[in-house]
C-alpha atoms as a PDB file:
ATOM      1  CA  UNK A   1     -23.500  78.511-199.049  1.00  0.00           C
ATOM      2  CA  UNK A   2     -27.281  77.702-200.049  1.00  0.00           C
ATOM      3  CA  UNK A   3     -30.162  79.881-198.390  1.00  0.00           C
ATOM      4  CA  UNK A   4     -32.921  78.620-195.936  1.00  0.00           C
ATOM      5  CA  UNK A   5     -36.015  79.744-195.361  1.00  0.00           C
ATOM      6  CA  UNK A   6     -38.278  78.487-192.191  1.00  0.00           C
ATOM      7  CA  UNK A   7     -41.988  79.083-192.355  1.00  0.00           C
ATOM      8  CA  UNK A   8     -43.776  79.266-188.582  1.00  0.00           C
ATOM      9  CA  UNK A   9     -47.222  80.165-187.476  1.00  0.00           C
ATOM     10  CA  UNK A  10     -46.401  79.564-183.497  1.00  0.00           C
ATOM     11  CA  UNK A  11     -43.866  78.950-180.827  1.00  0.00           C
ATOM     12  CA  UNK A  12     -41.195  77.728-182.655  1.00  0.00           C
ATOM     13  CA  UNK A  13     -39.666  75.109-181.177  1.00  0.00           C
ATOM     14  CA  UNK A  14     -38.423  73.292-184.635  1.00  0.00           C
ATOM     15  CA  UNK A  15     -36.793  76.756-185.625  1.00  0.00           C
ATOM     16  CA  UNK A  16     -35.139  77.037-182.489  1.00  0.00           C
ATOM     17  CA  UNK A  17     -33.656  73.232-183.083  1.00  0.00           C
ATOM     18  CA  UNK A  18     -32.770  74.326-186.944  1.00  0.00           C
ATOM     19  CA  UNK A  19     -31.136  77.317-185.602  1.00  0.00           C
ATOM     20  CA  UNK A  20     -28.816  75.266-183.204  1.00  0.00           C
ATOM     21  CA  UNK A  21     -28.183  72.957-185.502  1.00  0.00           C
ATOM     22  CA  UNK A  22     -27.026  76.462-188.201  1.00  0.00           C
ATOM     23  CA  UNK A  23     -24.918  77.591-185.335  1.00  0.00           C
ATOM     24  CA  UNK A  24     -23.227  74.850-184.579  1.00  0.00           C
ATOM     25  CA  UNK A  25     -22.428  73.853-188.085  1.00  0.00           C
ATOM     26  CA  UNK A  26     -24.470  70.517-188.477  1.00  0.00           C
ATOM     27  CA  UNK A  27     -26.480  72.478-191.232  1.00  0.00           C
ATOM     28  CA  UNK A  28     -24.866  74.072-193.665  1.00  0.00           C
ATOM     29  CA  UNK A  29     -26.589  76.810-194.752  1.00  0.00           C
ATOM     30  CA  UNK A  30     -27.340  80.328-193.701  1.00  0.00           C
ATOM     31  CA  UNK A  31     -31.102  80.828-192.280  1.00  0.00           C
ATOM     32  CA  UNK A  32     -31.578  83.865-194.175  1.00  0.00           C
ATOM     33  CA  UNK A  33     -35.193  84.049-193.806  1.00  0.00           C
ATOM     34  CA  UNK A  34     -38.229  83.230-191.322  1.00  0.00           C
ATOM     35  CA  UNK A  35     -42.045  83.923-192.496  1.00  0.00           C
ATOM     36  CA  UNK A  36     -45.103  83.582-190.634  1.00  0.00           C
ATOM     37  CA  UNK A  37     -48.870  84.201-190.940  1.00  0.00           C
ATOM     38  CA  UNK A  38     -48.941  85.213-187.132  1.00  0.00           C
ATOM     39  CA  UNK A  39     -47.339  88.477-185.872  1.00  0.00           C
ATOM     40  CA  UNK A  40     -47.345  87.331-182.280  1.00  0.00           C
ATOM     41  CA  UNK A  41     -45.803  83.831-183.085  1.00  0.00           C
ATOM     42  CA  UNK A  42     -43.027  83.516-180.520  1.00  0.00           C
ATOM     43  CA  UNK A  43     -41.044  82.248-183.147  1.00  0.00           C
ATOM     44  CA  UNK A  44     -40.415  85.262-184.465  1.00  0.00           C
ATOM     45  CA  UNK A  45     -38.817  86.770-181.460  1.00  0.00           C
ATOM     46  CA  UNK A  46     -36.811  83.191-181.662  1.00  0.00           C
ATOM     47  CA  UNK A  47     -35.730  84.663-185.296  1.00  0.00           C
ATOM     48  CA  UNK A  48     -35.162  88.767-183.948  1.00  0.00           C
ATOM     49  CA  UNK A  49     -32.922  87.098-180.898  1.00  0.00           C
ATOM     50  CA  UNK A  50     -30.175  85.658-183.696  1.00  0.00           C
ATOM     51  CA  UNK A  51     -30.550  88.967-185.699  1.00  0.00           C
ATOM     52  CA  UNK A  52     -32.140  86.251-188.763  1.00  0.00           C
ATOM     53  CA  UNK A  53     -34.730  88.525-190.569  1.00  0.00           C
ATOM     54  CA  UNK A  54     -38.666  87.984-190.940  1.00  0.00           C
ATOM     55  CA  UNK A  55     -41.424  89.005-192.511  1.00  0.00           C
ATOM     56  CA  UNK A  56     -44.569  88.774-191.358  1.00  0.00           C
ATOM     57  CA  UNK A  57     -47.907  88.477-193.850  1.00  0.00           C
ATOM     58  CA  UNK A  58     -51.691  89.213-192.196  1.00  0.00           C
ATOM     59  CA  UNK A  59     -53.693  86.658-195.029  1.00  0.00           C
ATOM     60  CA  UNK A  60     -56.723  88.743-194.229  1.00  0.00           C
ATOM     61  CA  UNK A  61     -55.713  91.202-195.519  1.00  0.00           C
ATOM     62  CA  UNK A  62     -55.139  89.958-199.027  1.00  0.00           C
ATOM     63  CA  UNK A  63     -58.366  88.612-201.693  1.00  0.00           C
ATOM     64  CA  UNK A  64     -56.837  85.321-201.986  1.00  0.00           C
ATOM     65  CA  UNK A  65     -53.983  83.041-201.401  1.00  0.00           C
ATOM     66  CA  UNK A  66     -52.070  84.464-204.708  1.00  0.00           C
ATOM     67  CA  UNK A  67     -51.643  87.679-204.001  1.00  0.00           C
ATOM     68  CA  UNK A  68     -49.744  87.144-200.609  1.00  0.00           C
ATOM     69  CA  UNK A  69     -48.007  84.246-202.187  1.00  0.00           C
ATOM     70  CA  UNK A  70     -46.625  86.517-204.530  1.00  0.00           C
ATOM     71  CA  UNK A  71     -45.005  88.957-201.509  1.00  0.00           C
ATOM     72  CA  UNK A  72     -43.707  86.027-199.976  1.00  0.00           C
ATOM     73  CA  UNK A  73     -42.008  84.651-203.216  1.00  0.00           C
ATOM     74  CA  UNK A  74     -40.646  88.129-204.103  1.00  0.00           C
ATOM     75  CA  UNK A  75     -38.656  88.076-200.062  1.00  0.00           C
ATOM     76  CA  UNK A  76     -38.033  84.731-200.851  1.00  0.00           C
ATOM     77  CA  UNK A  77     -36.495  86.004-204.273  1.00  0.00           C
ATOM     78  CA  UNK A  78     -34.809  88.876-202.644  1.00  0.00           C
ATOM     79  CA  UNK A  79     -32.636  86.721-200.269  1.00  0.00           C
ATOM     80  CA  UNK A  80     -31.992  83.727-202.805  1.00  0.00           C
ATOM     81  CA  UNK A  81     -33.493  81.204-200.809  1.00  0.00           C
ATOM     82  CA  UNK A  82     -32.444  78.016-201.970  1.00  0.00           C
ATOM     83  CA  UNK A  83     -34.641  75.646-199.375  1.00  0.00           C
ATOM     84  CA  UNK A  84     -37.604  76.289-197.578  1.00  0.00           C
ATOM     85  CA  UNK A  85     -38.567  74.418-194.005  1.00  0.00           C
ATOM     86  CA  UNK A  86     -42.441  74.363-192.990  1.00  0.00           C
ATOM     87  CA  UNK A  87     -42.087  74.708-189.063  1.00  0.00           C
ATOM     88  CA  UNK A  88     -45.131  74.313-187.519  1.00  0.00           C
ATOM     89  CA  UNK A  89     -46.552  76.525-190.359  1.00  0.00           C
ATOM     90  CA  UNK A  90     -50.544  76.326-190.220  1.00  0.00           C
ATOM     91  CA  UNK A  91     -51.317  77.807-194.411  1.00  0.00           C
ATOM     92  CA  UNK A  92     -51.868  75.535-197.117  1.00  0.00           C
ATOM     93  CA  UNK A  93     -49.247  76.325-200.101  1.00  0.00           C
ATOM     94  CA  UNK A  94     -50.898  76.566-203.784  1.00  0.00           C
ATOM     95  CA  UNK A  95     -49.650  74.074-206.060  1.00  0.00           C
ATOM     96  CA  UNK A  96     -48.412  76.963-208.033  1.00  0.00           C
ATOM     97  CA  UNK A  97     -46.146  77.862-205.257  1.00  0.00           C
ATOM     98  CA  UNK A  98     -44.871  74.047-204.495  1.00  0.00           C
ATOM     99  CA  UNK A  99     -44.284  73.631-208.187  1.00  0.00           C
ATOM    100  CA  UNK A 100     -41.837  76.725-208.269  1.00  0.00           C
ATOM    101  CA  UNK A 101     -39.865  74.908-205.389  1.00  0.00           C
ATOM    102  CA  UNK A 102     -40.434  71.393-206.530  1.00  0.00           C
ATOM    103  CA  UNK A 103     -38.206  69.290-204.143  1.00  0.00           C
ATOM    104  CA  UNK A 104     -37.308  72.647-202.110  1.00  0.00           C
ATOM    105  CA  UNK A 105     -39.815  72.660-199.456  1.00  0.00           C
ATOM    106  CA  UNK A 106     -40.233  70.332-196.909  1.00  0.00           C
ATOM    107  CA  UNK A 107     -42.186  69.938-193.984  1.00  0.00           C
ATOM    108  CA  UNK A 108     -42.281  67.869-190.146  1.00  0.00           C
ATOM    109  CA  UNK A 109     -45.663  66.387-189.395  1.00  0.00           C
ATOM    110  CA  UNK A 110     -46.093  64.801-186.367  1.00  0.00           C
ATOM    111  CA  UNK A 111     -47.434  61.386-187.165  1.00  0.00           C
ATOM    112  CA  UNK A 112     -46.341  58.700-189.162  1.00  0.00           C
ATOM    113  CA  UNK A 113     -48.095  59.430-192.768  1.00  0.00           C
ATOM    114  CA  UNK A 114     -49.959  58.745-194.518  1.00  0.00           C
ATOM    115  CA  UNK A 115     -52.223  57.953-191.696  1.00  0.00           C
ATOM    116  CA  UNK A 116     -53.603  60.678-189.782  1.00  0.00           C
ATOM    117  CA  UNK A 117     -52.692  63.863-192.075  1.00  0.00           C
ATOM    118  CA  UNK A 118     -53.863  67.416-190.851  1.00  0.00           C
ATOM    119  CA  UNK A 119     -53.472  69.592-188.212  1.00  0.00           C
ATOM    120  CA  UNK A 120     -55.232  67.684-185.511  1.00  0.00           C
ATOM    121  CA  UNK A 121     -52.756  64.354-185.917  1.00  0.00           C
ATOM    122  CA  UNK A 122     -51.655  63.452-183.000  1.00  0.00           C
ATOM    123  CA  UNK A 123     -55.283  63.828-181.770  1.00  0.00           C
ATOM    124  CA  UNK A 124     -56.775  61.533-184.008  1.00  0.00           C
ATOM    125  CA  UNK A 125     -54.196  58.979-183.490  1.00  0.00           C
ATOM    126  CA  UNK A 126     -54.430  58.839-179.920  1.00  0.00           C
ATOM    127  CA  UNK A 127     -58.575  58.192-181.030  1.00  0.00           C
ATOM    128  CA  UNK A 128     -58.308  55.900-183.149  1.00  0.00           C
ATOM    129  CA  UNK A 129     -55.855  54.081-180.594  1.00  0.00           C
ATOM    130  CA  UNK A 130     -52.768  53.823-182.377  1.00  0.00           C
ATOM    131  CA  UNK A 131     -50.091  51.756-180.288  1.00  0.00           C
ATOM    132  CA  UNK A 132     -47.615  53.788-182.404  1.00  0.00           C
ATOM    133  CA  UNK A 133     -47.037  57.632-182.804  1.00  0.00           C
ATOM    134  CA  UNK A 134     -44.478  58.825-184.496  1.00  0.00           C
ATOM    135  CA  UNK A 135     -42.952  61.921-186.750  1.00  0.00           C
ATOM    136  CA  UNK A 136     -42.255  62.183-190.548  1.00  0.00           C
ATOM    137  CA  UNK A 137     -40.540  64.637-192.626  1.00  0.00           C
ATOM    138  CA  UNK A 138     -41.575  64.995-196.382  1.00  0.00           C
ATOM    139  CA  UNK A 139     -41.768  66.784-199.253  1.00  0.00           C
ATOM    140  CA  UNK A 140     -44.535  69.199-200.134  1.00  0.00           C
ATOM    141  CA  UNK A 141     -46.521  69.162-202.774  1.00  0.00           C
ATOM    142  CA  UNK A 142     -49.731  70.618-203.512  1.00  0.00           C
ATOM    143  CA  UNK A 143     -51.833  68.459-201.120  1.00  0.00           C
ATOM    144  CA  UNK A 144     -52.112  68.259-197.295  1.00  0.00           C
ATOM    145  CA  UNK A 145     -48.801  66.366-195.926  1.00  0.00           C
ATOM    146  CA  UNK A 146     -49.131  63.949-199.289  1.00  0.00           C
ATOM    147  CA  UNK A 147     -45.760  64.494-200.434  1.00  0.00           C
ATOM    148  CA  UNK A 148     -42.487  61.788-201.162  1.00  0.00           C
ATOM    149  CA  UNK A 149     -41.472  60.565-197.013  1.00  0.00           C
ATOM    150  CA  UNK A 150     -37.468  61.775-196.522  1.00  0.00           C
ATOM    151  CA  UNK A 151     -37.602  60.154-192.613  1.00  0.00           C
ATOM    152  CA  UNK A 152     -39.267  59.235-190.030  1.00  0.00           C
ATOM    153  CA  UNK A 153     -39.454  57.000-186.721  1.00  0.00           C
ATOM    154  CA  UNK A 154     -41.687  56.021-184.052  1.00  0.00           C
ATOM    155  CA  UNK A 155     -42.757  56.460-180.779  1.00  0.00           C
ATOM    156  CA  UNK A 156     -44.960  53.997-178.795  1.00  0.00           C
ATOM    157  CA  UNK A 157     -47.732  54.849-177.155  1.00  0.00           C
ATOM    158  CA  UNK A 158     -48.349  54.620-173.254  1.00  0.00           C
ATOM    159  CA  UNK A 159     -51.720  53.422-171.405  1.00  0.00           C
ATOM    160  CA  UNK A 160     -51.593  56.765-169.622  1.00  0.00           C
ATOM    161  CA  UNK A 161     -50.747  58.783-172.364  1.00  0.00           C
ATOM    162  CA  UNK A 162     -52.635  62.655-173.145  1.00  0.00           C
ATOM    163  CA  UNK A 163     -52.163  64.735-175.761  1.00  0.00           C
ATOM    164  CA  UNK A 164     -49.478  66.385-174.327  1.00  0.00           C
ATOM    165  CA  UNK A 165     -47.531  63.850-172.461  1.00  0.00           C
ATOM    166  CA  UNK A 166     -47.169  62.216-175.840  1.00  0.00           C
ATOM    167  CA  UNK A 167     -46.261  65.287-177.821  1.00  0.00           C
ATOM    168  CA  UNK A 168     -43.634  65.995-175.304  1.00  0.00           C
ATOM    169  CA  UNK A 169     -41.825  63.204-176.652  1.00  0.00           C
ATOM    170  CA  UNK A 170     -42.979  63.821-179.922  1.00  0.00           C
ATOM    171  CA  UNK A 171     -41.731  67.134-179.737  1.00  0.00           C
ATOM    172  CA  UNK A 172     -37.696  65.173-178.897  1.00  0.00           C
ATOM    173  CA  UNK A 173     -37.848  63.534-181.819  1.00  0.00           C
ATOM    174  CA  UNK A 174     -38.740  66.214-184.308  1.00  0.00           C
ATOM    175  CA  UNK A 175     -35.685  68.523-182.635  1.00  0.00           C
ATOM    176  CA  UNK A 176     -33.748  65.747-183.564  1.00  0.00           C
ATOM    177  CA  UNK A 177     -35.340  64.448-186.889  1.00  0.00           C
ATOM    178  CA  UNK A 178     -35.419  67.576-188.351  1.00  0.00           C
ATOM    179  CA  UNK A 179     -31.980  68.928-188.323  1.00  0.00           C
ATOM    180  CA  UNK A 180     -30.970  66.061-189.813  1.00  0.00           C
ATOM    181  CA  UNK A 181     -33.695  65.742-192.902  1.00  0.00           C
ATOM    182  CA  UNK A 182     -32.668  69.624-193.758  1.00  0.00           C
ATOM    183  CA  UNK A 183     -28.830  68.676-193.578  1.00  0.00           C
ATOM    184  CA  UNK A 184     -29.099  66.167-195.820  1.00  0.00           C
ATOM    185  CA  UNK A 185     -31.470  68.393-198.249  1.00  0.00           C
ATOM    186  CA  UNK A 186     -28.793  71.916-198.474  1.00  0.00           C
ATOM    187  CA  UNK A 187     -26.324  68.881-199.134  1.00  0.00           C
ATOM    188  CA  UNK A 188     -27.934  67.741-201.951  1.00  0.00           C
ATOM    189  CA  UNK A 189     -28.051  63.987-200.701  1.00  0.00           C
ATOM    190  CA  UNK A 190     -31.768  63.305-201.179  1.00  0.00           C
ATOM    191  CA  UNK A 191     -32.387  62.377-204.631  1.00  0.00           C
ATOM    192  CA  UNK A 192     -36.287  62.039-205.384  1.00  0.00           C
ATOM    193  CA  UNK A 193     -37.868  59.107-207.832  1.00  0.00           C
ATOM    194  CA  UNK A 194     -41.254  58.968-208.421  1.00  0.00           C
ATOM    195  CA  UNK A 195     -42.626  58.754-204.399  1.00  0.00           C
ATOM    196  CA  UNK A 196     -39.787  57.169-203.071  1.00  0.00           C
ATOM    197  CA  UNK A 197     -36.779  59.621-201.916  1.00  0.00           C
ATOM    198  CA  UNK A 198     -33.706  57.830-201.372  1.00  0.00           C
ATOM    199  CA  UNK A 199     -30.644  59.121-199.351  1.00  0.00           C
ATOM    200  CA  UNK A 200     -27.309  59.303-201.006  1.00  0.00           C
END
């Protein structure tokens, strides 16, 4: 059985879906693993709940992105992770790390790339006046949400929409999306070629 890692930096709402979806058998995999950059993330009480270990890294305390990296990679090492799922996980990876798990590490942004990349998405969509939101799940590489596009799918904006009416339903679709993306990845069904990933 292949090793998964999830990476959070708050609530955890797309762990809690990828740990249904472990316990009920949809994925595959054990969830051996769940990292985070902030020690009161309620996603890691999400993680101590199922008895799935964590490890928690303060970056201020480290000179530069490297050297906590390089803890990170040696738990990763530790518990053979095989996959690793970016959850809502607010730290930029190096490009030395993404090339170490090239095609291992995939993330959920909430928007439909590559317009509106970044943390603030679904704010600067609803700005700029989009009449469609929407979710994608992709590959990471060493830029901001640039990697190969597994899935995605759309959600239309409402006249009265906010900010958080809309990522309410944003929200349903990544608990759904998600699962599914990470299935098909400890499967081995998503076979990358150049930036198009196609799913076998």
């Amino acid at each position: 059985m292949k090793n998964l890692a999830v990476f959070v930096s708050g609530s955890g709402s797309n762990l809690q879906a990828i740990i249904d979806a472990v316990d009920r058998g949809f994925i595959k995999a054990k969830l051996a693993l769940v990292v985070s950059d902030n020690e009161k993330a309620y996603a890691l009480e999400r993680a101590r709940k199922k008895n799935i270990d964590t490890f928690y890294f303060n970056p201020k305390k480290y000179k530069n992105r490297p050297a906590y990296e390089s803890l990170i990679t040696a738990e990763l090492s530790k518990r053979k992770i095989d996959f690793i799922a970016l959850a809502g996980f607010m730290r930029i990876l190096s490009s030395e790390f993404t090339a170490k798990y090239k095609n291992r590490i995939i993330n959920i942004h909430p928007a439909l790339l590559p317009s509106f990349p970044g943390q603030r998405a679904l704010k600067d969509a609803l700005d700029y006046g989009v009449k469609y939101a929407g979710v994608t799940v992709h590959f990471v590489d060493e830029g901001v949400d640039s990697g190969p596009v597994i899935m995605q799918d759309i959600e239309p904006v409402r006249n009265e929409d906010t900010q958080e009416s809309l990522l309410d339903r944003i929200h349903k679709i990544e608990h759904r999306l998600y699962p599914e993306a990470i299935r098909l990845l400890v499967e081995g069904r998503l076979v990358v070629e150049g930036r198009k990933v196609k799913i076998e």
